[in-house]
Protein backbone atom coordinates (compact mmCIF):
# COMPACT_ATOMS: atom_id res chain seq x y z
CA UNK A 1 37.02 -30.61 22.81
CA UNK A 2 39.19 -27.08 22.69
CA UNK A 3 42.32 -26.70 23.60
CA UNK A 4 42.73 -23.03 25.40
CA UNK A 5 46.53 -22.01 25.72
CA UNK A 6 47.66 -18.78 27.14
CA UNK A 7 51.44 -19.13 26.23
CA UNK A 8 54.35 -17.38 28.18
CA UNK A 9 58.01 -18.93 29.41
CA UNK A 10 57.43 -18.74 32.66
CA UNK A 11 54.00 -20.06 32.78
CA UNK A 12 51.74 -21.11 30.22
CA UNK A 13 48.25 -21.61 30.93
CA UNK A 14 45.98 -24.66 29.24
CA UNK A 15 42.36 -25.29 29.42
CA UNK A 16 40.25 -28.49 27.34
CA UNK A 17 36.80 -27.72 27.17
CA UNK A 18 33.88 -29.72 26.20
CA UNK A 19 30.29 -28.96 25.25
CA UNK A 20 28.24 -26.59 23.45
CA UNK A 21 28.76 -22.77 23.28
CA UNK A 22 25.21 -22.17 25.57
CA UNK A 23 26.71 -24.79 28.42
CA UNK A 24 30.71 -25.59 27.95
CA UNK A 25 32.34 -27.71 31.02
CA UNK A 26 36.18 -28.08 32.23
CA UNK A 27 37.80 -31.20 31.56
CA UNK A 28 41.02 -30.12 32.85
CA UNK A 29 43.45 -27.64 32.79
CA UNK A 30 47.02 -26.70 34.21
CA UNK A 31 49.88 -24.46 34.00
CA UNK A 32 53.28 -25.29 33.10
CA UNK A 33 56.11 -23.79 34.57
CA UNK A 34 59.81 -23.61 34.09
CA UNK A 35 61.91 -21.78 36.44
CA UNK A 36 64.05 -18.56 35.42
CA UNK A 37 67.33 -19.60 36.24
CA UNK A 38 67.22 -22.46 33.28
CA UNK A 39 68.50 -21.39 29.84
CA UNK A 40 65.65 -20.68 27.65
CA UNK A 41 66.18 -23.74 25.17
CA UNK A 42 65.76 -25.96 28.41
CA UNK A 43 62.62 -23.90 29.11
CA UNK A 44 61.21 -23.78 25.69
CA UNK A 45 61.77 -27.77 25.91
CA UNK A 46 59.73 -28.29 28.71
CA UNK A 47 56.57 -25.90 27.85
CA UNK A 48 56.56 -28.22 24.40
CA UNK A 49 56.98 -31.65 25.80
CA UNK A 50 54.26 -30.84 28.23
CA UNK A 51 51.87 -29.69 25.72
CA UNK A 52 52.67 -32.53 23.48
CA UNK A 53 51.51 -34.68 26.64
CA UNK A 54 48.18 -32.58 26.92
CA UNK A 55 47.29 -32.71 23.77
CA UNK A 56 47.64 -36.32 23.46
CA UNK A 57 45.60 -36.97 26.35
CA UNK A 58 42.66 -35.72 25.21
CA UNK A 59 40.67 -35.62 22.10
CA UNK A 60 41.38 -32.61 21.08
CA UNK A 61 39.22 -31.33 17.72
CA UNK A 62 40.25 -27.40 18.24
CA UNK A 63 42.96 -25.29 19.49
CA UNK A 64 43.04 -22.08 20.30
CA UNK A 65 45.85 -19.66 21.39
CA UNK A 66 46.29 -15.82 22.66
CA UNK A 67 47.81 -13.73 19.34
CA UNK A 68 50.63 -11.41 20.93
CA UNK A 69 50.06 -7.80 21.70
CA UNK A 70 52.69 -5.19 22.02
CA UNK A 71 54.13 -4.73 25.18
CA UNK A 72 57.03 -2.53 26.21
CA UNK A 73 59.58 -4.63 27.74
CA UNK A 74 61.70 -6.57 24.84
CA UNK A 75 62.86 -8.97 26.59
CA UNK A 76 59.20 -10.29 27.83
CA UNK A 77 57.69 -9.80 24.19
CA UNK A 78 60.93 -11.55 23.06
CA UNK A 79 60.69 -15.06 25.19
CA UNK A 80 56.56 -14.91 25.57
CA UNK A 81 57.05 -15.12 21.50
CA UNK A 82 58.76 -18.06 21.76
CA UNK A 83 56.83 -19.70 23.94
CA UNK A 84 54.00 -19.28 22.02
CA UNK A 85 56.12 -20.35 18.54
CA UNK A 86 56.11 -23.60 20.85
CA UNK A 87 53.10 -23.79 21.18
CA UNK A 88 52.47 -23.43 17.65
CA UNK A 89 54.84 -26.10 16.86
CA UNK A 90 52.87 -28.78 19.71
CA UNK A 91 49.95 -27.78 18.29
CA UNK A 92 51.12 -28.49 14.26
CA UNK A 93 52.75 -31.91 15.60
CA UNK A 94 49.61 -32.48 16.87
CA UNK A 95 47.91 -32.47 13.02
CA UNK A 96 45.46 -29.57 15.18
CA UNK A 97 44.57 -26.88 13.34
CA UNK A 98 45.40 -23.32 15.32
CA UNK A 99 42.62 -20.33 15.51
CA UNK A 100 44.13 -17.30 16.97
CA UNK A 101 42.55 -14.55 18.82
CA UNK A 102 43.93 -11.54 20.72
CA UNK A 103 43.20 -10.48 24.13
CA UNK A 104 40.75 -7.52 23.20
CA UNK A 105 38.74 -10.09 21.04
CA UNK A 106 38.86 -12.65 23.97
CA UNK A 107 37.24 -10.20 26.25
CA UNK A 108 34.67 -8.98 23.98
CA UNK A 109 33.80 -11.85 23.16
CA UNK A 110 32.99 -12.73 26.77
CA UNK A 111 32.37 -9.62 28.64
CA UNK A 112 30.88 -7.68 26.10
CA UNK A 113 33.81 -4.78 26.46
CA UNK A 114 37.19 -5.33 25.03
CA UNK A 115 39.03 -3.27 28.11
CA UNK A 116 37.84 -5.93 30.91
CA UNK A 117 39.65 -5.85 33.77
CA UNK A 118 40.99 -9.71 34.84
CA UNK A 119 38.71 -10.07 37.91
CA UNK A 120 35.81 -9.21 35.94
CA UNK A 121 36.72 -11.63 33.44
CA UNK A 122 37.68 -14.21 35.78
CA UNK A 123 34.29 -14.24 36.78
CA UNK A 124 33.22 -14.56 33.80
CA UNK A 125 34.97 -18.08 33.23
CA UNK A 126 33.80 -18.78 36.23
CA UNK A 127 30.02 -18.58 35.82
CA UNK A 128 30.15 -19.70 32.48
CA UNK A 129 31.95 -22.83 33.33
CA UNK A 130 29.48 -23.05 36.48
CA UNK A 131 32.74 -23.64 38.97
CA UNK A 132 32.60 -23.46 42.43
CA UNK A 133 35.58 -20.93 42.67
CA UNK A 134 37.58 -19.10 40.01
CA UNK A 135 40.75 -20.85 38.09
CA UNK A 136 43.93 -19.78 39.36
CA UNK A 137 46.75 -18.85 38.28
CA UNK A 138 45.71 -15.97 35.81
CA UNK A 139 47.36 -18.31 33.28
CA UNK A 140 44.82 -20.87 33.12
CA UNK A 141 41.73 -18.56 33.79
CA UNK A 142 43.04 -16.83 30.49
CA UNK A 143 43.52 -20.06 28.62
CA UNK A 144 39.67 -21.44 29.49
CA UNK A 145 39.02 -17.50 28.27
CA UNK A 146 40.75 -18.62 24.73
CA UNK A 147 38.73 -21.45 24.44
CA UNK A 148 35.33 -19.89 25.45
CA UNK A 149 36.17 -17.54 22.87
CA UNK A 150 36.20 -19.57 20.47
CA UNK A 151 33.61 -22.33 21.26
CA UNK A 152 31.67 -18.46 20.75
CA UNK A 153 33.07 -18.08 18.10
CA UNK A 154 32.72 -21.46 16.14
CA UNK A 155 28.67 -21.02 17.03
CA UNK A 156 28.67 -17.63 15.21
CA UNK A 157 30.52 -19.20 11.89
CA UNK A 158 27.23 -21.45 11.50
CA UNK A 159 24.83 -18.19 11.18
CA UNK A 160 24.05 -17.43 7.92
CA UNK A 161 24.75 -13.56 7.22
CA UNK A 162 21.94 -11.55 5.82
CA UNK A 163 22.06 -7.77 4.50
CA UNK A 164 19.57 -5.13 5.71
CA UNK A 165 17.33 -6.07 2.69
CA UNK A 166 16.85 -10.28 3.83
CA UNK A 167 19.49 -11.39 1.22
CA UNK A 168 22.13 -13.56 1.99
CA UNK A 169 25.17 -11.75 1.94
């Protein structure tokens, strides 16, 4: 199973998948939220205790999580990084290994086009998960995005790589 996180302080989105890359399913997912009037240690606290719970819960064997991109509000970049150093730390506790992957490889990946708008890639997760209605909030559809990513992406690692003559490169 994957482990899909999308990490931020206000909400984090999480997604466990399970199968093979050509037919993945949900398990379960969630968001977990903290509220803005806490002081960020109390926040930061939460988003890790509840992540320790998820990925205890399942069996997890990967974990993937959204690399940071540059934004231009500070103060954002500033608490969305430590969210995801949370993350990070669950995730180490965990004895999980972390694969990273930034939001222009995520929609690549799964649209084809690394400027995807969210809708279309919301209905992306959608199909490819084969679910009745898309995942809301944005948090978790991005998290199950993660993960599809790299369930992709762990399929393409098995190719072998040949050059233009045949030879193994």
């Amino acid at each position: 199973m994957i482990l899909g996180i999308d990490p931020g302080v206000h909400e984090t989105g999480w997604a466990v998948l399970d199968g093979a890359p050509a037919s993945p399913r949900l398990v379960a997912s969630g968001v977990i939220r903290t509220l803005p009037g806490v002081p960020l240690p109390l926040r930061l606290k939460a988003i890790h205790a509840e992540l320790a719970v998820v990925l205890a819960g399942h069996k997890i064997e990967s974990c993937a999580v959204e690399e940071m991109f540059f934004t231009t509000i500070a103060h954002t970049v500033r608490a969305t990084l430590q969210a995801r150093g949370v993350a990070l730390l669950a995730i180490a506790q965990a004895g999980h290994e972390v694969h990273e992957y930034n939001p222009k490889t995520v929609k690549l990946s799964l649209t084809g086009s690394g400027r995807a708008e969210k809708a279309q890639m919301q209905t992306v997760v959608q199909k490819a998960l084969g679910l009745a209605a898309k995942l809301r909030p944005n948090d978790v559809a991005d998290a199950a995005a993660i993960a599809l990513c790299h369930l992709r992406a762990g399929r393409m690692k098995g190719l072998r790589v040949l050059d233009s003559w045949g030879a193994r490169a």
